[in-house]
Every structure is written in C-alpha cells, then in structure tokens.
N, C-alpha and C. Protein backbone atom coordinates (compact mmCIF):
# COMPACT_ATOMS: atom_id res chain seq x y z
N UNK A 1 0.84 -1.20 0.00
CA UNK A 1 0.00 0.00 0.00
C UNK A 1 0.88 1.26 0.00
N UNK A 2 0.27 2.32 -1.01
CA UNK A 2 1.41 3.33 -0.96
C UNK A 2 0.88 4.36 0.58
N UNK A 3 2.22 5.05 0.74
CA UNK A 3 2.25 5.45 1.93
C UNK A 3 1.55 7.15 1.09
N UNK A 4 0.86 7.79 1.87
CA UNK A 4 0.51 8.72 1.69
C UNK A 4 1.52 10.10 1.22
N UNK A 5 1.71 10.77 0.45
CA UNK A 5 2.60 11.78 0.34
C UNK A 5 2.05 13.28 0.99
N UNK A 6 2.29 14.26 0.68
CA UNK A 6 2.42 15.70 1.15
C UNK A 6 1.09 15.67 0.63
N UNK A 7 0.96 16.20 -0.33
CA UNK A 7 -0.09 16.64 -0.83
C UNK A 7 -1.19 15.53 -0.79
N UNK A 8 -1.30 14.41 -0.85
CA UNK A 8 -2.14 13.36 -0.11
C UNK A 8 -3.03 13.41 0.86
N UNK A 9 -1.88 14.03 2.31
CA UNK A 9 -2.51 14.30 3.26
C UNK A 9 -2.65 15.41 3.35
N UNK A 10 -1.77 16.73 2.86
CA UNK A 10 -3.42 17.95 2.69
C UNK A 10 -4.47 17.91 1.99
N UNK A 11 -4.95 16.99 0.71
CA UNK A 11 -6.32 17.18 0.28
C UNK A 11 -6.61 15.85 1.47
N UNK A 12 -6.50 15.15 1.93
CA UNK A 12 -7.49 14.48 3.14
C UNK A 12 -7.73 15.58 4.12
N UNK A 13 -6.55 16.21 4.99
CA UNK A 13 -7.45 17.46 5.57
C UNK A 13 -8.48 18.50 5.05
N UNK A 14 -7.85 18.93 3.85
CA UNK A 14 -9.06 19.94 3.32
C UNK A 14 -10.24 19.31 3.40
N UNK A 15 -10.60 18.09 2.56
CA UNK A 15 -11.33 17.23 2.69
C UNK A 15 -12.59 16.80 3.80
N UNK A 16 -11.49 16.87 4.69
CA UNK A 16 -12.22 16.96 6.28
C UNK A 16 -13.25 18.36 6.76
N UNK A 17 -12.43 18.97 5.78
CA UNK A 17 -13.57 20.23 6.28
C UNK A 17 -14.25 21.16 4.83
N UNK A 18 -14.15 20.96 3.86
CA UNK A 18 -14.35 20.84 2.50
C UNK A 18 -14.81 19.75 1.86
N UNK A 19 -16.13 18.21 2.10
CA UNK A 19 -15.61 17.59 1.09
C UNK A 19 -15.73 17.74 0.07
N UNK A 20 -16.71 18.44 -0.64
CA UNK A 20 -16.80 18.79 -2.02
C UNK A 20 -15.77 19.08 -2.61
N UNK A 21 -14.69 19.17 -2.36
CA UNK A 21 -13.54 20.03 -2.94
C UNK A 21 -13.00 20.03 -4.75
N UNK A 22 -13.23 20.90 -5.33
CA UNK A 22 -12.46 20.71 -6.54
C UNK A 22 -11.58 21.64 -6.92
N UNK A 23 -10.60 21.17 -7.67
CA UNK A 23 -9.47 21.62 -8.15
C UNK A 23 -9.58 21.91 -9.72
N UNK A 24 -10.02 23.15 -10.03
CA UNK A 24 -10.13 23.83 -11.04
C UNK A 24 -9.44 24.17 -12.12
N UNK A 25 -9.03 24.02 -13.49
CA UNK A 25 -7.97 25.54 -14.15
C UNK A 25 -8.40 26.18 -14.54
N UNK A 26 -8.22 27.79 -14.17
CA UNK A 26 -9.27 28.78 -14.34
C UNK A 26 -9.24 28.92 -15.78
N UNK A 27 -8.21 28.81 -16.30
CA UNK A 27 -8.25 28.94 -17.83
C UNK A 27 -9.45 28.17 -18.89
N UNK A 28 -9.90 27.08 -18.09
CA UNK A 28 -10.72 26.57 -18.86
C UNK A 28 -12.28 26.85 -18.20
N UNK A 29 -12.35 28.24 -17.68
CA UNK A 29 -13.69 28.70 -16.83
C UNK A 29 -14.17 29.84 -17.53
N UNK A 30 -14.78 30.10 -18.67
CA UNK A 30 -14.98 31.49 -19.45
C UNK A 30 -14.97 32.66 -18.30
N UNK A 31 -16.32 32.25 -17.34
CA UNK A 31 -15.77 33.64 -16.07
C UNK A 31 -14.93 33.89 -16.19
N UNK A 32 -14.05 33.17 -15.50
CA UNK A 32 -12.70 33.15 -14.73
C UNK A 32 -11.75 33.62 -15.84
N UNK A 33 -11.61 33.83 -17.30
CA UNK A 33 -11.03 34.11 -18.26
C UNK A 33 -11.40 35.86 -18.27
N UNK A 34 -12.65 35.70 -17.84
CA UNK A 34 -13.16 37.31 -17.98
C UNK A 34 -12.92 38.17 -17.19
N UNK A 35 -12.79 37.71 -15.71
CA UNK A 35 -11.96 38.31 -14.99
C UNK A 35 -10.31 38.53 -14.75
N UNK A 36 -9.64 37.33 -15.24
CA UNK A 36 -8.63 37.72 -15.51
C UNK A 36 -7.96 39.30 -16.64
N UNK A 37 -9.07 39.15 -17.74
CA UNK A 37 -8.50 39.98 -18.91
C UNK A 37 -8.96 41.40 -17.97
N UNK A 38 -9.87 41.36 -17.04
CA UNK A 38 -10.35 42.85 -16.64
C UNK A 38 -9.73 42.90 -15.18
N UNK A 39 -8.34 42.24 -14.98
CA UNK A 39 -7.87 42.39 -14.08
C UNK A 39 -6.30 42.83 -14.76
N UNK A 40 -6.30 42.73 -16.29
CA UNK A 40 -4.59 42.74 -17.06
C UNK A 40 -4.23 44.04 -16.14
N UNK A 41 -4.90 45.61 -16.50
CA UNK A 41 -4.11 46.39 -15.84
C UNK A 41 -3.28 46.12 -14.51
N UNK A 42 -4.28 45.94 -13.72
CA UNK A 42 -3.66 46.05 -12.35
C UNK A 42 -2.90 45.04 -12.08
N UNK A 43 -3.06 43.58 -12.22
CA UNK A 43 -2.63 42.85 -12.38
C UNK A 43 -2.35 41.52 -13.11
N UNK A 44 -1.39 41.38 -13.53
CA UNK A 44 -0.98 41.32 -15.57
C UNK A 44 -1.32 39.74 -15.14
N UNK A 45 -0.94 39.01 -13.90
CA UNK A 45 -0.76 37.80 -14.04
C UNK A 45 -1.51 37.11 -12.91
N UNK A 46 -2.62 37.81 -12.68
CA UNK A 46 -4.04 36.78 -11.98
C UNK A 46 -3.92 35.69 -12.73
N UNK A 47 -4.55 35.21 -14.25
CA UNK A 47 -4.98 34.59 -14.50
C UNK A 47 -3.71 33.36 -14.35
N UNK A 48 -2.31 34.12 -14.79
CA UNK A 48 -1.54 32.53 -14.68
C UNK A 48 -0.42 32.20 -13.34
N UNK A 49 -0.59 33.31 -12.28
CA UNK A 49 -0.17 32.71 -11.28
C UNK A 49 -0.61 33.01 -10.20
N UNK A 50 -1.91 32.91 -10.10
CA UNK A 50 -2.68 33.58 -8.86
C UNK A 50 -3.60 32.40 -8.47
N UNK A 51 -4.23 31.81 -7.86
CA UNK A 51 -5.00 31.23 -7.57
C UNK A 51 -6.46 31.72 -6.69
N UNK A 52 -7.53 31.20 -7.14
CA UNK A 52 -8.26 31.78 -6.72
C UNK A 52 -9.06 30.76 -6.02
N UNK A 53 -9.88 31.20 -4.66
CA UNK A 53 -10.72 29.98 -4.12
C UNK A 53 -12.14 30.79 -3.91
N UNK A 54 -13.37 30.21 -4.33
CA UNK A 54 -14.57 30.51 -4.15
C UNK A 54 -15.12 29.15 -3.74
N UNK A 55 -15.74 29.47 -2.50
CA UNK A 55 -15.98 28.05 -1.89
C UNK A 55 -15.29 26.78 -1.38
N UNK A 56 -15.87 25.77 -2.05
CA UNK A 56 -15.60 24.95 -2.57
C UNK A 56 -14.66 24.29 -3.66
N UNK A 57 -14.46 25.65 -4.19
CA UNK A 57 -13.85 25.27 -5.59
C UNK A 57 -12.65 26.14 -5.65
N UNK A 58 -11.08 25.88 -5.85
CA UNK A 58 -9.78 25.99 -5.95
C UNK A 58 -9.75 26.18 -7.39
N UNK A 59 -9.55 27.51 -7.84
CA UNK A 59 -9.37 27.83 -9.08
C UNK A 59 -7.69 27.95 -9.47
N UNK A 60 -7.04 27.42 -10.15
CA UNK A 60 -5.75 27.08 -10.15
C UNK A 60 -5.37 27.89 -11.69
N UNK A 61 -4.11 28.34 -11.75
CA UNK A 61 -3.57 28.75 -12.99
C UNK A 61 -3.13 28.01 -13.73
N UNK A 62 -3.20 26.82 -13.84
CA UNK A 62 -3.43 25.61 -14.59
C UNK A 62 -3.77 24.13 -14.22
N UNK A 63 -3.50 23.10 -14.96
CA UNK A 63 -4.10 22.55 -14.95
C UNK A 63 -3.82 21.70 -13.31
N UNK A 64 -4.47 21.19 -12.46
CA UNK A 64 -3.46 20.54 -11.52
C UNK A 64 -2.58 19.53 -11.53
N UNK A 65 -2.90 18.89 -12.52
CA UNK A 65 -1.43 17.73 -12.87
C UNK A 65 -0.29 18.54 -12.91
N UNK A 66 -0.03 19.49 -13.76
CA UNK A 66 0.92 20.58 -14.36
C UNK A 66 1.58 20.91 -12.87
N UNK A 67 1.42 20.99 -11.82
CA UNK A 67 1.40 21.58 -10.70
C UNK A 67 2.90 20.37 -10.34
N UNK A 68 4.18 20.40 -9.54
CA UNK A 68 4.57 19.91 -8.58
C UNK A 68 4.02 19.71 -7.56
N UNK A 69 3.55 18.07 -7.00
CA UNK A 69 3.36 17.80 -6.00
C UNK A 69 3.03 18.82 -4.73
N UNK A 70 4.16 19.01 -4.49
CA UNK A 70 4.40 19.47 -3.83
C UNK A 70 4.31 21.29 -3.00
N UNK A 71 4.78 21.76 -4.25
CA UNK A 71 3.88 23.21 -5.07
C UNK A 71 2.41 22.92 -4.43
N UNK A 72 1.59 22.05 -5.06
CA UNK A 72 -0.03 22.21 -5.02
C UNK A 72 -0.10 21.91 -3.63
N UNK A 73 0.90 21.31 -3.07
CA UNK A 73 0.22 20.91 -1.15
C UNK A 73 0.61 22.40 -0.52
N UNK A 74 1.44 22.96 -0.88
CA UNK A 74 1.53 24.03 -0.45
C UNK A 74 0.64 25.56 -0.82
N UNK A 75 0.11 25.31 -1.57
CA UNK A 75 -0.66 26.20 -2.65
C UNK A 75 -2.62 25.48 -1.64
N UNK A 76 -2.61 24.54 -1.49
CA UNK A 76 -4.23 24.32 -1.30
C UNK A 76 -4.33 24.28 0.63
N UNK A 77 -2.95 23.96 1.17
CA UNK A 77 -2.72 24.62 2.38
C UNK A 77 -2.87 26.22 2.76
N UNK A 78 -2.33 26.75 2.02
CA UNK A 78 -3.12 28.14 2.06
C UNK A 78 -4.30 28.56 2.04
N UNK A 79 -4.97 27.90 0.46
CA UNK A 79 -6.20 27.81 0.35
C UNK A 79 -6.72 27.40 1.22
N UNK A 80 -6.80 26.59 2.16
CA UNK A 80 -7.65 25.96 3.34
C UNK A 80 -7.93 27.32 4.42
N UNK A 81 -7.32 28.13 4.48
CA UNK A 81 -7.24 29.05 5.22
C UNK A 81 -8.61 30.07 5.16
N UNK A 82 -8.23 30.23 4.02
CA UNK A 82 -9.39 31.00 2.94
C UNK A 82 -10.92 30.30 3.22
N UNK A 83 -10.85 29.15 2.82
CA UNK A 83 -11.96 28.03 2.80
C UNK A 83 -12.79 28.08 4.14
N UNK A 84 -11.78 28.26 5.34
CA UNK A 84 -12.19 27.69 6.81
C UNK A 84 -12.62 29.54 7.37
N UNK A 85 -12.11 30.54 6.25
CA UNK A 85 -12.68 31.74 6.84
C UNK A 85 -14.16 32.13 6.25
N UNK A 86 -13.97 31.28 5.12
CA UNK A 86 -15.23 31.73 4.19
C UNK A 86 -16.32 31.03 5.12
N UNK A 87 -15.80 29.83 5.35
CA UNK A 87 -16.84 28.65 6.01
C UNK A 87 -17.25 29.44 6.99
N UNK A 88 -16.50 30.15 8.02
CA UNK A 88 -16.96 30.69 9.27
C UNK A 88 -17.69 32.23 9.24
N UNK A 89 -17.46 32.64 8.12
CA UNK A 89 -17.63 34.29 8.05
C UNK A 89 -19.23 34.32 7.18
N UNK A 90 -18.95 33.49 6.40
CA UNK A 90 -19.87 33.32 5.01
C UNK A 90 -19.69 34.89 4.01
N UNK A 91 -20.86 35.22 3.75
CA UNK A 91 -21.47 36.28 3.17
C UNK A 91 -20.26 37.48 3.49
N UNK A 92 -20.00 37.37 4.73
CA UNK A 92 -19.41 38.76 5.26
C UNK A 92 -17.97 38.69 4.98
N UNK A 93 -17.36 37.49 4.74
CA UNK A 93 -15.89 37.33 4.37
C UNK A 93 -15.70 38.05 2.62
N UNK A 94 -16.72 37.50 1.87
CA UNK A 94 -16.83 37.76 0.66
C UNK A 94 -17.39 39.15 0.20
N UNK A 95 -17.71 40.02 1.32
CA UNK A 95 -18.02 41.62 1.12
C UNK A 95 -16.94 42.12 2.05
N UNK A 96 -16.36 42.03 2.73
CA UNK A 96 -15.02 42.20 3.32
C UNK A 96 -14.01 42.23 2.70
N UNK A 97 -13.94 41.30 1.91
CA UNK A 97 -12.90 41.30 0.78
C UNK A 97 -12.18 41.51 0.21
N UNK A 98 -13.05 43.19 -0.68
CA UNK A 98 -12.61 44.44 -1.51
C UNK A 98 -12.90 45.40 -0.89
N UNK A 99 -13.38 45.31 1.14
CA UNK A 99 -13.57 46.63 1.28
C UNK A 99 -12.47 47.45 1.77
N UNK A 100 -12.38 48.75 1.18
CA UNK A 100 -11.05 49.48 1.88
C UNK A 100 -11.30 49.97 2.82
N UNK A 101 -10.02 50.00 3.49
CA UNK A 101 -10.36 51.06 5.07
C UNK A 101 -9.75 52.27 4.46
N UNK A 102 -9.59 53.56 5.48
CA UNK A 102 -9.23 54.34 5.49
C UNK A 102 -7.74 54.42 5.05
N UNK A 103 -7.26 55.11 4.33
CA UNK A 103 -5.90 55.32 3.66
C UNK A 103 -5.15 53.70 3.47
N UNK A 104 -6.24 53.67 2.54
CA UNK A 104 -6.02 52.69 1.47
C UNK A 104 -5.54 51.23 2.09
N UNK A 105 -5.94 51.11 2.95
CA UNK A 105 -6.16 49.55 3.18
C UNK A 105 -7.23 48.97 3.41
N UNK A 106 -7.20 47.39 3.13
CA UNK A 106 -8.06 46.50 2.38
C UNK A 106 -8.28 45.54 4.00
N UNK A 107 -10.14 45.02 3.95
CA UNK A 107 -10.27 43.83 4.76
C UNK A 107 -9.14 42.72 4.29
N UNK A 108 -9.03 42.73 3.17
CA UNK A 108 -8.57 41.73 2.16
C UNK A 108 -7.18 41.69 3.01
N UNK A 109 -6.54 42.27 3.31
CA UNK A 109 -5.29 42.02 3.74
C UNK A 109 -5.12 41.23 4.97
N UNK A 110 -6.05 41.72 6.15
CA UNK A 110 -6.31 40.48 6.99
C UNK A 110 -6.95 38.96 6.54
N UNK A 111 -7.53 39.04 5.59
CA UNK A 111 -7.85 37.53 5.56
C UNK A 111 -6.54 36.66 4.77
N UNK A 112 -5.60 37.73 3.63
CA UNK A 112 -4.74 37.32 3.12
C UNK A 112 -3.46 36.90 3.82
N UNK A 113 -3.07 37.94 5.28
CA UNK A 113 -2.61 37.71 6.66
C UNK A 113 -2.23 36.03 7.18
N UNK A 114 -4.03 35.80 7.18
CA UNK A 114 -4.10 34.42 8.20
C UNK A 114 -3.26 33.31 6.88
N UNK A 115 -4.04 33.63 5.85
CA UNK A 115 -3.31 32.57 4.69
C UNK A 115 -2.10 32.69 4.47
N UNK A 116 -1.09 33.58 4.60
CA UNK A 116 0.00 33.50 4.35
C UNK A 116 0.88 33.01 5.43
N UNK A 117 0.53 33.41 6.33
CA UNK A 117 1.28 32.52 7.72
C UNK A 117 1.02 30.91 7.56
N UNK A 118 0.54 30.37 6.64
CA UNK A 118 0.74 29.15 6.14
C UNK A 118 1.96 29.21 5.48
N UNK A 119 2.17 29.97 4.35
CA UNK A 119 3.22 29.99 3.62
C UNK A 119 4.47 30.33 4.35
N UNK A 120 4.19 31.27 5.03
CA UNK A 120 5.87 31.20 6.33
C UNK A 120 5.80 30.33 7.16
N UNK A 121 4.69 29.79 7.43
CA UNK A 121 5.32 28.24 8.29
C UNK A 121 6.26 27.47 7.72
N UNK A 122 5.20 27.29 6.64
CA UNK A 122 6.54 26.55 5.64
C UNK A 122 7.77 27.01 4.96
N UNK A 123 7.81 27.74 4.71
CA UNK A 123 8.61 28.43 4.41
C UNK A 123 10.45 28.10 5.70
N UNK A 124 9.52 28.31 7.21
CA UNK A 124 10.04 28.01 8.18
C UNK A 124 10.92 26.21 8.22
N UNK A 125 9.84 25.51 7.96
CA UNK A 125 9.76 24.33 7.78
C UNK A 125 11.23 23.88 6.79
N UNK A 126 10.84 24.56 5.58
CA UNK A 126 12.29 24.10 4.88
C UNK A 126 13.51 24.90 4.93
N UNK A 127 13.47 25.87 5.21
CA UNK A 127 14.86 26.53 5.22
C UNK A 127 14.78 27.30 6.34
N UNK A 128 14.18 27.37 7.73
CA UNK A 128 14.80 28.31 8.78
C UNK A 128 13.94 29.52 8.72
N UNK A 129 14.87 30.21 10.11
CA UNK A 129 14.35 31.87 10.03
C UNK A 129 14.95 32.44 8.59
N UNK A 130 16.44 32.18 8.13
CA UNK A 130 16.46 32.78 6.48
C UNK A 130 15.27 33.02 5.71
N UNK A 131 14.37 31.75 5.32
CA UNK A 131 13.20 31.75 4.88
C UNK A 131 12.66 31.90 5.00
N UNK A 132 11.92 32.22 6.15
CA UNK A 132 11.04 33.16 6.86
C UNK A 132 11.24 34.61 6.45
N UNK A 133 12.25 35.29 6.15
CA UNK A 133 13.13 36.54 6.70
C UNK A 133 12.76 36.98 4.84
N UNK A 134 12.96 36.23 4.02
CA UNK A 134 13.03 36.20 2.99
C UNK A 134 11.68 35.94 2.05
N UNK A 135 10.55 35.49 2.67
CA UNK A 135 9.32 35.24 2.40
C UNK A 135 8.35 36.76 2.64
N UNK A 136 8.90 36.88 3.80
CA UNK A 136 8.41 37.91 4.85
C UNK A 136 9.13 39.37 3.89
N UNK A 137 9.88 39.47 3.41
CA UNK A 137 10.23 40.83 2.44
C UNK A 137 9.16 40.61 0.80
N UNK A 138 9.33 39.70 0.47
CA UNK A 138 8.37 39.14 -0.72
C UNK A 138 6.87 39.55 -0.48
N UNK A 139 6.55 39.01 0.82
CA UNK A 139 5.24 39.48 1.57
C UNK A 139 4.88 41.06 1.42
N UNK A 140 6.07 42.02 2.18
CA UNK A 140 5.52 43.12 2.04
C UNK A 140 5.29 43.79 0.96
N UNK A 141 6.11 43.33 -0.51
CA UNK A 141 5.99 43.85 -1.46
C UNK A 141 4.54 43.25 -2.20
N UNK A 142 4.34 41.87 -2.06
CA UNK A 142 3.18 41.78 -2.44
C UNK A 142 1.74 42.48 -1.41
N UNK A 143 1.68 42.72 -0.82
CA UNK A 143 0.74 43.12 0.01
C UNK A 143 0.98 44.90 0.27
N UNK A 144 1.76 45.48 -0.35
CA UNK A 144 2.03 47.10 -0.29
C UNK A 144 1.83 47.42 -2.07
N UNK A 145 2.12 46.34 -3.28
CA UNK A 145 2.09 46.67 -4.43
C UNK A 145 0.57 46.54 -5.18
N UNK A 146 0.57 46.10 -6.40
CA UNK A 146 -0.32 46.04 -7.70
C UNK A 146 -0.96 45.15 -7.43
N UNK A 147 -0.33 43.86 -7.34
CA UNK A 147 -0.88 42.73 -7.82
C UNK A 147 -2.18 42.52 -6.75
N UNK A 148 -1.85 42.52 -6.02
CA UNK A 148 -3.43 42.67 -4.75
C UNK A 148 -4.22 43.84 -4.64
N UNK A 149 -3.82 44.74 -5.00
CA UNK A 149 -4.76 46.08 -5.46
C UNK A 149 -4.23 47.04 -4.14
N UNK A 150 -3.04 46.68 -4.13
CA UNK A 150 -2.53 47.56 -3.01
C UNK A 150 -3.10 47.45 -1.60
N UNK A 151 -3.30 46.21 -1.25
CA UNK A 151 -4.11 46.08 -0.13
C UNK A 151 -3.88 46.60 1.18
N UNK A 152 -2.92 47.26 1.68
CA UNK A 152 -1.70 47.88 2.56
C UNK A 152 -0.81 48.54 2.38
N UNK A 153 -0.98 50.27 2.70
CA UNK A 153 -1.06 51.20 2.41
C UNK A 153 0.76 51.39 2.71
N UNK A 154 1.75 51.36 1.47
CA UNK A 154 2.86 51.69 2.17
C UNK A 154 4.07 50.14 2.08
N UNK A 155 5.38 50.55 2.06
CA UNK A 155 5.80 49.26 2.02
C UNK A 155 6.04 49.21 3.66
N UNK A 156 6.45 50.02 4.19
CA UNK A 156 6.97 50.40 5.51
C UNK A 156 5.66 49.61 6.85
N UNK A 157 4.60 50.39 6.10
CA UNK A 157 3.29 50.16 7.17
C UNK A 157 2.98 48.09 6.67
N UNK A 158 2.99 47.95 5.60
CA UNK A 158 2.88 46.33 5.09
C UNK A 158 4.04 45.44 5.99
N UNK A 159 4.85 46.05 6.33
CA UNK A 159 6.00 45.59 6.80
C UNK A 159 5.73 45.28 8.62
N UNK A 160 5.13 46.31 8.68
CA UNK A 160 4.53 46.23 10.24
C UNK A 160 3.37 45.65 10.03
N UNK A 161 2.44 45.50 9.69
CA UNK A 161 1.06 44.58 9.02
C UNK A 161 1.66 43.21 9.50
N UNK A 162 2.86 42.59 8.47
CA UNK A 162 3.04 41.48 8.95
C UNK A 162 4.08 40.83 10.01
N UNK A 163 4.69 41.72 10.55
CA UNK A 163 5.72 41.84 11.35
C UNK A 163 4.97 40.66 12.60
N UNK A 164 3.67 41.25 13.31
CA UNK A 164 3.31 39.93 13.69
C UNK A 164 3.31 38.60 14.01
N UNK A 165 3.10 38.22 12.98
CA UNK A 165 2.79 37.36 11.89
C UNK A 165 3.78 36.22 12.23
N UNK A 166 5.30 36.76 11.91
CA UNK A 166 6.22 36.63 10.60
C UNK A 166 7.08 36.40 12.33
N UNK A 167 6.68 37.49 13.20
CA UNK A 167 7.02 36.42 15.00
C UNK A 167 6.56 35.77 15.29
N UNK A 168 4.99 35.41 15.03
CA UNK A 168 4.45 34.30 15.57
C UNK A 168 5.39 33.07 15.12
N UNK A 169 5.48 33.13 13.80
CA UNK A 169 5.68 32.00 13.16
C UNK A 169 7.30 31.36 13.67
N UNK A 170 8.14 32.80 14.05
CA UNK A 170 9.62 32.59 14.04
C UNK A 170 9.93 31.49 15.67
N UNK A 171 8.78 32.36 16.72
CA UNK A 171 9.12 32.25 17.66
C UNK A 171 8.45 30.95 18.05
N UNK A 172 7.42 30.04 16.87
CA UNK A 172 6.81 28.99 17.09
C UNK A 172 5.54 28.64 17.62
N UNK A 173 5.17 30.43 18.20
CA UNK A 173 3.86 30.04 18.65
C UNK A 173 2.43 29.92 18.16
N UNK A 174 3.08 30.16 17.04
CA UNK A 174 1.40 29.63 15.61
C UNK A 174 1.60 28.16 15.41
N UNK A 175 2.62 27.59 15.74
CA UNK A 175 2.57 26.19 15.62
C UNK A 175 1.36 25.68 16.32
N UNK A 176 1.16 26.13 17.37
CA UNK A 176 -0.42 25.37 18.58
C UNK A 176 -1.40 25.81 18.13
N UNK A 177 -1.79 26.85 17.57
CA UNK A 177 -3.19 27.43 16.76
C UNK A 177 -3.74 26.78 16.13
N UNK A 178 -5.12 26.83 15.99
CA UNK A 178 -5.26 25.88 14.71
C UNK A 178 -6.09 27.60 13.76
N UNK A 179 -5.86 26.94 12.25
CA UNK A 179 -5.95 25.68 11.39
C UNK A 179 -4.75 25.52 11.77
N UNK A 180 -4.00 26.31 12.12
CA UNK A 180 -2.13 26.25 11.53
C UNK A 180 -1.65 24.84 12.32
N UNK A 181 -1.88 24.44 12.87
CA UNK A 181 -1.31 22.92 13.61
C UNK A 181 -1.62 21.99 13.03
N UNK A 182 -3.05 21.88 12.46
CA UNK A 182 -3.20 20.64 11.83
C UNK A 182 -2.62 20.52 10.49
N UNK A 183 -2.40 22.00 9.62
CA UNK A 183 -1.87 21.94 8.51
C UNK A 183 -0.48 21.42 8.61
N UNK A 184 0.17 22.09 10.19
CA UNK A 184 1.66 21.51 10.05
C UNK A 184 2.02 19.94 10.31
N UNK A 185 0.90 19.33 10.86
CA UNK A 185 1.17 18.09 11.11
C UNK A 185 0.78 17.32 9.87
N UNK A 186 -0.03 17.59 8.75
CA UNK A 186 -0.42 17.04 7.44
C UNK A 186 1.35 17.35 6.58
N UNK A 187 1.23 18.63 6.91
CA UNK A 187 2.68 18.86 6.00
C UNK A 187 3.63 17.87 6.56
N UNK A 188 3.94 17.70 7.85
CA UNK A 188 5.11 16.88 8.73
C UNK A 188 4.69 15.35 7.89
N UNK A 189 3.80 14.88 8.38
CA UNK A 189 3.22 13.40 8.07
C UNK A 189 3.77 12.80 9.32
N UNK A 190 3.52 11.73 9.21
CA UNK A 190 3.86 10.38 10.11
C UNK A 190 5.13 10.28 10.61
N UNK A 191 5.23 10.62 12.20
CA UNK A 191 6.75 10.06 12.81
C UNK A 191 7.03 9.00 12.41
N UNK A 192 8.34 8.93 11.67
CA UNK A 192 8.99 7.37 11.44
C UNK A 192 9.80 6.86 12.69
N UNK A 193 9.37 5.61 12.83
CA UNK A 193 10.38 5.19 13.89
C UNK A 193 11.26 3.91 13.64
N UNK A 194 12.48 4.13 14.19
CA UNK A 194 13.62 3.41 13.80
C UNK A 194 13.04 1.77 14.56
C-alpha cells in the first residue's frame, strides 16, 4: 500500500472540512477568463499565477497535474485558510474582501494575513528563520504593491502589518493554533520510527 505523500494528506485534511472540494484551471472557466483579462491592468498575471478559491472550488492557474506535488500541497494549504474563513464568516468574508479602510487599506489584507502565515510556516519548515526573513520581504511587497490592489497602504506600514505574523511564526507560537497545527502536522506526516 502506498504510503501517503504531502499533498495526499493535505487534500485528506481539506477534505475533512471541505468535502466537495475541486481543483479547477481557471483557464478553462470562461468567467474566470473574464476576470482575468479585466484584471490585465492592475494585475498582468491573476490569471496565470494567482489562484483563486470561491468556496468549494480551488481555481488554479493551470491545470493541476501541471502543478509539482508538492507546489499544489503548499498552494491548497493556504487555500484551506481562505476556505475555513469563508466557512466561518460566510457572506461577510466575501463583502469584506474588496472593502477598503481608510488610507487605502483593504479587509482583504487580513484575511490574506491568516493565509500567508501558512506559507511562512513553511517556508520556516524548509529553510529556517532565512526563509522566513526572505518570504516575509516578498510578503511586504506583495501586500504594499499592484498585484493585490494595493491592499496595505505603504511598504513600511505592510512591513509592520506582517511583522506579527512573521514572529508568531519565528518564535513557534502559531505552531499550537489551529488551522495552523493541523496543517503543520499534514505537511510533517507520520513520525517514522527506527
């Protein structure tokens, strides 16, 4: 029997709290084509490296075979984040969204927040505080620039936005939180013992 891999056991967790789950390529979604082209200005490359989740459904920039393993466990681990806020928020997560606050920041940035501290866990996971340190500068530029619609006003203020965050994760104590624990123990898998 094969032993379960990475991405294995994150779609069994998503699963657990998603089962409907599908894995989409937006490219082959006319919507999803239509919003991409009326997203070119602001941002040129929604449609082929952005992923999008509505619901149930993981809209992917291609196809998911196309995807590394591994890539997609890390990519629908995030997504779960999204999934488990939508699940809890409903209606109000999805009008929250695009709303701005005052000098130009976005709800959107807190919900994008909780999901990315997935990605610096891991991040943590394979290479250290370096990678963390180095995720976490990537972070502020995506979350102060274009491609998110400027969701955080500033690179300086984005920088403190996730500064947080980016300690929780360093100093280990998002490890006990959930979702973030169960995702890290799906990512870990099974203690082997000698």
């Amino acid at each position: 029997m094969k032993t379960p891999d990475r991405l294995d056991r994150i779609l069994a967790l998503t699963r657990q709290h998603v089962p409907n789950l599908t894995l989409v390529d937006k490219q082959t979604v006319p919507w999803m084509r239509a919003v991409g082209v009326m997203m070119t200005p602001f941002a040129p490359d929604f449609a082929t490296s952005f992923t999008t989740v509505l619901g149930a459904t993981v809209y992917l920039p291609c196809a998911p075979a196309e995807f590394n393993r591994n890539l997609l466990a890390k990519i629908l681990a995030h997504e779960l984040v999204h999934q488990l806020d939508q699940k809890k928020w409903g209606p109000l997560f999805y009008l929250s969204y695009g709303v701005a606050l005052p000098v130009g920041r976005t709800w959107r940035a807190h919900w994008e927040r909780r999901a990315y501290a997935v990605d610096l866990l891991l991040a943590r996971e394979r290479g250290g505080a370096p990678a963390v340190e180095l995720l976490s500068q990537r972070l502020t530029a995506l979350f102060s620039g274009s491609s998110y619609f400027w969701m955080w006003a500033g690179h300086d203020a984005a920088s403190s936005f996730l500064a947080p965050v980016v300690e929780a994760v360093l100093s280990g104590r998002l490890d006990h939180e959930d979702p973030y624990r169960a995702i890290l123990d799906a990512w870990r898998g099974p203690i082997r013992t000698l």
